[in-house]
C-alpha atoms as a PDB file:
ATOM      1  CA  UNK A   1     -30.006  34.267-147.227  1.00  0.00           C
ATOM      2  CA  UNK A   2     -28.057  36.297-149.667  1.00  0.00           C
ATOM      3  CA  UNK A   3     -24.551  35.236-148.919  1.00  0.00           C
ATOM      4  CA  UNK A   4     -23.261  31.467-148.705  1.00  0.00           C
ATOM      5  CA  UNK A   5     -20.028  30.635-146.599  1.00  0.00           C
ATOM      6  CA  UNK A   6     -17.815  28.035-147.434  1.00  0.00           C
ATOM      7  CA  UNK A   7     -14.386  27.170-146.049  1.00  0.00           C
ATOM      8  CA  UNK A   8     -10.689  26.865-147.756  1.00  0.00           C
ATOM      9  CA  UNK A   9      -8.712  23.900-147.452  1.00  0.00           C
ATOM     10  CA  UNK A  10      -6.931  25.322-144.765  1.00  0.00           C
ATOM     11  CA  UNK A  11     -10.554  25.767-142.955  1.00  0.00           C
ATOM     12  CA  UNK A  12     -10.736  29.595-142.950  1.00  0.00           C
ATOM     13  CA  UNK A  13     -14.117  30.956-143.080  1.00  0.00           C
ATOM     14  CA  UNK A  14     -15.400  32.881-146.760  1.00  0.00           C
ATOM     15  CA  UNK A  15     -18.463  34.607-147.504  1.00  0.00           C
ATOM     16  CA  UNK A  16     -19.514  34.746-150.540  1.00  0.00           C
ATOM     17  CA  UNK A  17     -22.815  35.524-152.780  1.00  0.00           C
ATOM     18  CA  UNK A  18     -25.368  33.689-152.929  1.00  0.00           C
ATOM     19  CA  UNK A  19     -25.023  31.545-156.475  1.00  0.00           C
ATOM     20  CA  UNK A  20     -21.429  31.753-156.001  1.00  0.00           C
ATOM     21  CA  UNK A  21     -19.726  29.499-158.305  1.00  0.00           C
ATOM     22  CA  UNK A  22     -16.123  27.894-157.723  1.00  0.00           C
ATOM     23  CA  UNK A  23     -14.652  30.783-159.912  1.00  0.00           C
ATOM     24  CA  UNK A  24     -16.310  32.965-157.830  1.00  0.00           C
ATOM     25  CA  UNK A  25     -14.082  31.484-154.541  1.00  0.00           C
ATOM     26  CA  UNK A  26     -11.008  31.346-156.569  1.00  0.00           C
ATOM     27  CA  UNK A  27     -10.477  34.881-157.655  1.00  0.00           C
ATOM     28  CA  UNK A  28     -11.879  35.598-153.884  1.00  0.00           C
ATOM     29  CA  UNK A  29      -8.288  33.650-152.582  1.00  0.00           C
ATOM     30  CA  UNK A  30      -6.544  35.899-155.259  1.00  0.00           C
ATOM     31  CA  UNK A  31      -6.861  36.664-158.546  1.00  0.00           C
ATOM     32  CA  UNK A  32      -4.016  34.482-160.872  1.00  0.00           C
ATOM     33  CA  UNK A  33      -5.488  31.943-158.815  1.00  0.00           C
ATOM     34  CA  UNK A  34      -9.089  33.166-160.423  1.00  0.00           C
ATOM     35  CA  UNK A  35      -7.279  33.472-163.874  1.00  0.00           C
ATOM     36  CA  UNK A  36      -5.676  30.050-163.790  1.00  0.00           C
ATOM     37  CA  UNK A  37      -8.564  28.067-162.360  1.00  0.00           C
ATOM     38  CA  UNK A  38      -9.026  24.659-164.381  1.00  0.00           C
ATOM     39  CA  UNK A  39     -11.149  22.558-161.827  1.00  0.00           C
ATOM     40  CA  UNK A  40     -12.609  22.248-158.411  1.00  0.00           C
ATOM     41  CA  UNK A  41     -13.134  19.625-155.801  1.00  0.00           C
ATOM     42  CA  UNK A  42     -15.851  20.345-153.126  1.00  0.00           C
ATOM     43  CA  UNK A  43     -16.349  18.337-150.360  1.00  0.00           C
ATOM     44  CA  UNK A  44     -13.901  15.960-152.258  1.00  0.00           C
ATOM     45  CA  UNK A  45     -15.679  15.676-154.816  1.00  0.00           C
ATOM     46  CA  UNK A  46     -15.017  16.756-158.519  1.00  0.00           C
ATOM     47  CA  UNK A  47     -17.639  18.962-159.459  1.00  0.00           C
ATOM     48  CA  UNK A  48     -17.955  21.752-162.649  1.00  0.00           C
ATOM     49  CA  UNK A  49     -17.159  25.018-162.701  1.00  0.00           C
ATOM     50  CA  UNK A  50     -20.803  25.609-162.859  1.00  0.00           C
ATOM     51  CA  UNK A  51     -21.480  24.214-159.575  1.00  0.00           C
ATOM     52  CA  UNK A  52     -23.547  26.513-156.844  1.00  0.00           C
ATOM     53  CA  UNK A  53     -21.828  27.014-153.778  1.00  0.00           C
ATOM     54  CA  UNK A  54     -23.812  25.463-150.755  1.00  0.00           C
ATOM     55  CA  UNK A  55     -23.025  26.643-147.098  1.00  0.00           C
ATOM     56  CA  UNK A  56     -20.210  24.644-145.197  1.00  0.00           C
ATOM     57  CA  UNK A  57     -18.985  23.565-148.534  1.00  0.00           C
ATOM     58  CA  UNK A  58     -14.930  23.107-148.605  1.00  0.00           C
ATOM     59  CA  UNK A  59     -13.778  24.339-151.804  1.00  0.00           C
ATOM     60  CA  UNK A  60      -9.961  23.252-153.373  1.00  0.00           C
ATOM     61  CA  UNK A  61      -9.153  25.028-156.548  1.00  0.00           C
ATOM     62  CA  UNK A  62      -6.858  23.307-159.252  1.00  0.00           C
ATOM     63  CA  UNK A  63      -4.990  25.429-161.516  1.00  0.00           C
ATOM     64  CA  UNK A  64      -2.906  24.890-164.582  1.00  0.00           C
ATOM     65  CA  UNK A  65      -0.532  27.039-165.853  1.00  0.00           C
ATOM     66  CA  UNK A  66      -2.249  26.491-169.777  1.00  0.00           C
ATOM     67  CA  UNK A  67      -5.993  27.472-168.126  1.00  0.00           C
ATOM     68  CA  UNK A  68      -6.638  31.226-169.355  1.00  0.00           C
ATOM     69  CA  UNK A  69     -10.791  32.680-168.319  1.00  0.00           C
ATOM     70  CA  UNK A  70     -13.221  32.360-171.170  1.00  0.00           C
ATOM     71  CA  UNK A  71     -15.897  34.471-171.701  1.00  0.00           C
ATOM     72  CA  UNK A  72     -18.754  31.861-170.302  1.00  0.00           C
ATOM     73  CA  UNK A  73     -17.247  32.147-167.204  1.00  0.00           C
ATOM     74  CA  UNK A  74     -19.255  35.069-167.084  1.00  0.00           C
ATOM     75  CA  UNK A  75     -22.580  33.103-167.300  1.00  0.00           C
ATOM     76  CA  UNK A  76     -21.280  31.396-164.380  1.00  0.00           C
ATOM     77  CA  UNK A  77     -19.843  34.132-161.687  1.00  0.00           C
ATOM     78  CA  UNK A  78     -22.055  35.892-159.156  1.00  0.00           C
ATOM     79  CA  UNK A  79     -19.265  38.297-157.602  1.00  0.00           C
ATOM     80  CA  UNK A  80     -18.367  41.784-159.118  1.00  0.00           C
ATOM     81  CA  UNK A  81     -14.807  40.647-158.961  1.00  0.00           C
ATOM     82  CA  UNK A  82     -14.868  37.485-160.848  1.00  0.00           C
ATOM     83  CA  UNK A  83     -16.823  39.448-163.885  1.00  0.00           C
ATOM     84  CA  UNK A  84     -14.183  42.383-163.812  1.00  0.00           C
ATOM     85  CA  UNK A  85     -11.360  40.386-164.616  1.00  0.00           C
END
């Protein structure tokens, strides 16, 4: 498969790429939320950055007001988006 689908919080339904990384499903849900991005619980669980999406994951962003990108997020991101900005 080339795309992995995960779910927000709220339980809506989000396709993504396949390798798709927690940044990649934040600036998906909008990008401040992308560009503030600090952490992410999956399934409950903390888990990196890094982390590879898996299908039926649910995916929470935390953001902090202090969290700016870096550049290695764009060792991490699979999606066009996510590298653009």
């Amino acid at each position: 498969p080339q795309e992995v689908f995960v779910f927000s919080p709220k339980g809506d339904l989000i396709a993504l790429p396949k390798n798709s990384t927690p940044i990649d499903f934040a600036f998906h849900i909008h990008s401040q939320i992308g560009e503030r991005c600090s952490g992410a619980r999956v399934n409950g669980q903390q888990v990196p950055l890094a982390y590879k999406l898996q299908n039926g994951d649910t995916v929470e962003i935390s953001t902090s007001e202090n969290q700016s990108p870096s550049k290695d997020w764009l060792n991490l991101v699979a999606t066009s988006k996510a590298k653009q900005r």
